[in-house]
C-alpha atoms as a PDB file:
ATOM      1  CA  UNK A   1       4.461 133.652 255.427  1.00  0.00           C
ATOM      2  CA  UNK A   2       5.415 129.898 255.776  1.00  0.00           C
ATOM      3  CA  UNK A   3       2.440 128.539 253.736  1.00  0.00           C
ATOM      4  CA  UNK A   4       3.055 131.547 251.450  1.00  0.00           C
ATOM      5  CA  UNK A   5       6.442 130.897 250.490  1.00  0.00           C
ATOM      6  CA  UNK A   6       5.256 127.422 250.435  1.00  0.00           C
ATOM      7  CA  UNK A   7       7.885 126.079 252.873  1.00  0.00           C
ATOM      8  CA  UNK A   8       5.622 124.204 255.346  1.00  0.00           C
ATOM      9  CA  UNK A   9       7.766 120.820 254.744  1.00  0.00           C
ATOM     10  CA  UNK A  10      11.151 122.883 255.934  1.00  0.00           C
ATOM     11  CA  UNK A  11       9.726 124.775 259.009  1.00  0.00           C
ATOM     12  CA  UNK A  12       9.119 123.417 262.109  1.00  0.00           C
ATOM     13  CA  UNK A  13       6.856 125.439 264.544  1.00  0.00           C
ATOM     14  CA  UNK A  14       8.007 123.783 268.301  1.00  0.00           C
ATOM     15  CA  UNK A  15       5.653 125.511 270.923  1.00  0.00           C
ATOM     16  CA  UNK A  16       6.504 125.094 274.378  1.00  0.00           C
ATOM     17  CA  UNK A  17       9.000 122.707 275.711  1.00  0.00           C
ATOM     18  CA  UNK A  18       9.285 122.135 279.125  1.00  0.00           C
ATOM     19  CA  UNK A  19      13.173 120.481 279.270  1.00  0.00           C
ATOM     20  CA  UNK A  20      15.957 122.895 278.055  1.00  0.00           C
ATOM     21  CA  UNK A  21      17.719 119.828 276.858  1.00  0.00           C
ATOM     22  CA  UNK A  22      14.705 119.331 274.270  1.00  0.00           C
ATOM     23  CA  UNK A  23      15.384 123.024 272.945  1.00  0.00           C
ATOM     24  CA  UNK A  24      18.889 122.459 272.354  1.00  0.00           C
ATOM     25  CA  UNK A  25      19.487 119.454 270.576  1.00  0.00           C
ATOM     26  CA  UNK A  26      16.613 120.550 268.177  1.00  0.00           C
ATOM     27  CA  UNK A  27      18.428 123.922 267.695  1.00  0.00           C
ATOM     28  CA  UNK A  28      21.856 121.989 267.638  1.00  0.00           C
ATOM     29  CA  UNK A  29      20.420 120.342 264.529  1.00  0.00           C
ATOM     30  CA  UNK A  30      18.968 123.421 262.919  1.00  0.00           C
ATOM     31  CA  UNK A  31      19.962 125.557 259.739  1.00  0.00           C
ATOM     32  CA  UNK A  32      18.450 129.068 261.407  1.00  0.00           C
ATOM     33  CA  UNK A  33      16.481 129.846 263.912  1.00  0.00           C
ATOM     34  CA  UNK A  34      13.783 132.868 262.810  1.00  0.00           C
ATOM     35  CA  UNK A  35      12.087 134.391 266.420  1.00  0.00           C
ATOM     36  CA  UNK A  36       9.450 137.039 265.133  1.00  0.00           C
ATOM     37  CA  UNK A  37       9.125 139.027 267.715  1.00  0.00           C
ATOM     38  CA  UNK A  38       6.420 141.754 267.015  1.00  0.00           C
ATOM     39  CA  UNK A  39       7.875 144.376 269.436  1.00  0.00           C
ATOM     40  CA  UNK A  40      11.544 142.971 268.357  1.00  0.00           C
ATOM     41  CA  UNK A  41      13.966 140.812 270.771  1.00  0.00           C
ATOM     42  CA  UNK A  42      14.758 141.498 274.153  1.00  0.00           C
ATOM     43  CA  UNK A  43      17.995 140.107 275.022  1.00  0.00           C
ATOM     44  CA  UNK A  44      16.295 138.530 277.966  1.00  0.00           C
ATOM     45  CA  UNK A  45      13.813 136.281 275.628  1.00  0.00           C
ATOM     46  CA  UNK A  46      14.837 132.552 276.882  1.00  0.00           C
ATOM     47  CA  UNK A  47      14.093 131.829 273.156  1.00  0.00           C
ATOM     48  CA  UNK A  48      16.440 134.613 271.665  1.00  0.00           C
ATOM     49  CA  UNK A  49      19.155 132.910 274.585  1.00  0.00           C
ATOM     50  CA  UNK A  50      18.416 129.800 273.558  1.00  0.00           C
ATOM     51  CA  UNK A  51      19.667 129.879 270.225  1.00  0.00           C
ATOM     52  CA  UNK A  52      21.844 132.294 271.195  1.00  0.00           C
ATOM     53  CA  UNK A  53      23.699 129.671 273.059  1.00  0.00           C
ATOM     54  CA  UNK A  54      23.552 126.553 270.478  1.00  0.00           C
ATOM     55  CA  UNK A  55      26.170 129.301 267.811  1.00  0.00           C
ATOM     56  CA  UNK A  56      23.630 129.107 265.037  1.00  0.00           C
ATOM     57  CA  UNK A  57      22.389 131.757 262.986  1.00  0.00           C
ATOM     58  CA  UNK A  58      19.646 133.669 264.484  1.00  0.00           C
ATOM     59  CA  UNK A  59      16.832 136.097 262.498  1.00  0.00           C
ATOM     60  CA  UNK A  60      15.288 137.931 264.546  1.00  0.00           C
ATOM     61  CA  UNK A  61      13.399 141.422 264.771  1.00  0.00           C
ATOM     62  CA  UNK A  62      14.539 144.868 266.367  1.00  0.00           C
ATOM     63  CA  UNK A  63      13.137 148.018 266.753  1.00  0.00           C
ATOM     64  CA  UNK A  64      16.002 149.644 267.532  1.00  0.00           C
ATOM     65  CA  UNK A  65      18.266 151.060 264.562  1.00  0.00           C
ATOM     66  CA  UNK A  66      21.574 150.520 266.830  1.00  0.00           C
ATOM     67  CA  UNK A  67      20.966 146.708 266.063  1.00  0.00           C
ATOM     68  CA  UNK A  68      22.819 145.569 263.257  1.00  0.00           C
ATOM     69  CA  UNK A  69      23.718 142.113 261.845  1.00  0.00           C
ATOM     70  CA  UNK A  70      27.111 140.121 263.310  1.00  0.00           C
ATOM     71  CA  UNK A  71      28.094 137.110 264.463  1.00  0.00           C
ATOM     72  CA  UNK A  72      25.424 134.941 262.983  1.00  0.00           C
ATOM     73  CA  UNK A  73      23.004 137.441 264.112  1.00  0.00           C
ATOM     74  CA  UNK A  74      20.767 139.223 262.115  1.00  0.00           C
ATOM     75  CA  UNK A  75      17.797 141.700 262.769  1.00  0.00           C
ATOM     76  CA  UNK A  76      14.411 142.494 260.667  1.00  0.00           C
ATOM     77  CA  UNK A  77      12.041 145.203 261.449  1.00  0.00           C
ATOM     78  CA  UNK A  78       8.978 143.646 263.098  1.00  0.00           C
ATOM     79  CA  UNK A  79       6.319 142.789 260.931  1.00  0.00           C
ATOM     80  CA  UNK A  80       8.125 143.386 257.687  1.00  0.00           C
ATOM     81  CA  UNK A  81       7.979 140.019 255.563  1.00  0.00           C
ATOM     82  CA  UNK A  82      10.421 141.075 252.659  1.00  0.00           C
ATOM     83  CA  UNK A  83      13.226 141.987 255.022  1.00  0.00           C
ATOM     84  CA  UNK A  84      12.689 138.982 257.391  1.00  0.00           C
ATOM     85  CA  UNK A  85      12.855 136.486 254.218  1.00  0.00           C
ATOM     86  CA  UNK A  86      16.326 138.875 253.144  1.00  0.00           C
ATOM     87  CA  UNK A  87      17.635 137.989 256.368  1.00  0.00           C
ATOM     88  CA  UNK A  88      16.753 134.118 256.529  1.00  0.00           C
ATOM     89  CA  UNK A  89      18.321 134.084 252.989  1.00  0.00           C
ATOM     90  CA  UNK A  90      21.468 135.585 254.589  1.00  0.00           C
ATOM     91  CA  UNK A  91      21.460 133.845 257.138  1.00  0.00           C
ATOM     92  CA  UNK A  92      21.834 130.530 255.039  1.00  0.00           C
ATOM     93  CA  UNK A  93      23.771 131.556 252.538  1.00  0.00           C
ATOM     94  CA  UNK A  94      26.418 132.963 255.303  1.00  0.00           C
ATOM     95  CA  UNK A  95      29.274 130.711 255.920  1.00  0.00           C
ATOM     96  CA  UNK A  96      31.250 132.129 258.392  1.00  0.00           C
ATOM     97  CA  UNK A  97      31.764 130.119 261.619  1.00  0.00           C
ATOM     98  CA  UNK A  98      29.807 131.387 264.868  1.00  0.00           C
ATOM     99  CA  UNK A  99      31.086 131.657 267.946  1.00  0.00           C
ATOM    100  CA  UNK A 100      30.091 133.106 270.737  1.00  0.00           C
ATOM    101  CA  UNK A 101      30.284 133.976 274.787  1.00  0.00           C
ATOM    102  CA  UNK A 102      27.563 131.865 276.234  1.00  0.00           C
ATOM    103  CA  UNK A 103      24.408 134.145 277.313  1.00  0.00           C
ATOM    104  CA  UNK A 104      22.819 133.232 280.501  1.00  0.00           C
ATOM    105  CA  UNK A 105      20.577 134.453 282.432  1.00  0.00           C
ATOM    106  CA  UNK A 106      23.355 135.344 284.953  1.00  0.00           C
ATOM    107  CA  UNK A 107      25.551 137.632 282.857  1.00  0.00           C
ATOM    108  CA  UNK A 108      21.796 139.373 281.866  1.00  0.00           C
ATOM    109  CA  UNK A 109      21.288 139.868 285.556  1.00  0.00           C
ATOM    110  CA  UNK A 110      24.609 141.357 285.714  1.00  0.00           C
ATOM    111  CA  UNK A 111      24.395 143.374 283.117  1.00  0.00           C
ATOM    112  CA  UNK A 112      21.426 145.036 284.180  1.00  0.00           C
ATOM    113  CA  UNK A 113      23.036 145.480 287.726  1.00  0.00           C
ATOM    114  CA  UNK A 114      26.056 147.141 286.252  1.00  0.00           C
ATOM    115  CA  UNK A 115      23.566 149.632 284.224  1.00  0.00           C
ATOM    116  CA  UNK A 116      21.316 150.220 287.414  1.00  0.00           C
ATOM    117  CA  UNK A 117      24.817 151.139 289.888  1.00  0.00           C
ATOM    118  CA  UNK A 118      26.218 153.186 287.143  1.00  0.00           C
ATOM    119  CA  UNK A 119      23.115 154.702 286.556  1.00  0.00           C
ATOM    120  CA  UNK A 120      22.851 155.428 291.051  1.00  0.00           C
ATOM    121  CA  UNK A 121      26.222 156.677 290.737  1.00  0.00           C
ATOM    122  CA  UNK A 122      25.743 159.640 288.113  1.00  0.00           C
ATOM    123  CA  UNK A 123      22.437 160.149 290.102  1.00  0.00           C
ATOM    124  CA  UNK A 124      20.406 159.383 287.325  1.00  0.00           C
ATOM    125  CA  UNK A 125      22.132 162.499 285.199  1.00  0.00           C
ATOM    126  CA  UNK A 126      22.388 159.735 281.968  1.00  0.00           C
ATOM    127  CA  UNK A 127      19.317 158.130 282.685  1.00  0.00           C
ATOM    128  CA  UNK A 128      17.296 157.851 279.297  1.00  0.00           C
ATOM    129  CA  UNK A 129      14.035 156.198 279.247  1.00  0.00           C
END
């Protein structure tokens, strides 16, 4: 899509980074950050937290229809190249200031805890898989 669109010279593609630091100061100095993901985000992606954290806009995929766009956040269906580049478009053109509740790994952790016990407490009556 990048060499389609002919964009090369405005995307960088980072790879791996072993220092967190590293990740955020090149989000900190980024326009959007686009994460792909071909089975859509998990909220638990360290990427997906990553920028999540730095309050910049964020395209990313979902295959869930409850996902919709807010707070500098905004969702594509995987593999669907039109809606992705609607999105990044968006995403730039949006001017509304970002801010957020950090995400960390924590508060996921919690999260999920809070699901499970409610979850042991109905004895699994709500559980959907």
């Amino acid at each position: 899509l990048i060499e389609k669109l002919k964009i090369k010279d405005k995307v960088v593609i980072t790879g791996f980074f072993e220092d967190e630091k590293d990740v955020a100061d090149l989000l900190k100095i980024s326009d959007v950050c686009v994460l792909p993901f071909t089975e859509g985000v998990k909220k638990r992606n360290g990427s997906f937290l990553a920028a999540y954290n730095q309050e910049i806009p964020v395209v990313t995929t979902s295959k869930n229809n409850k996902d919709i766009d807010g707070n500098g956040i905004y969702y594509a269906k995987p593999n669907n190249e039109e809606e992705l580049l609607e999105k990044i478009n968006k995403a730039l053109d949006d001017k509304k200031e970002i801010k957020r509740d950090e995400l960390t790994w924590k508060k996921v952790a919690e999260s999920y805890k809070k699901s499970f016990n409610e979850v042991m407490k109905n004895g699994g009556k709500n559980y959907k898989k």
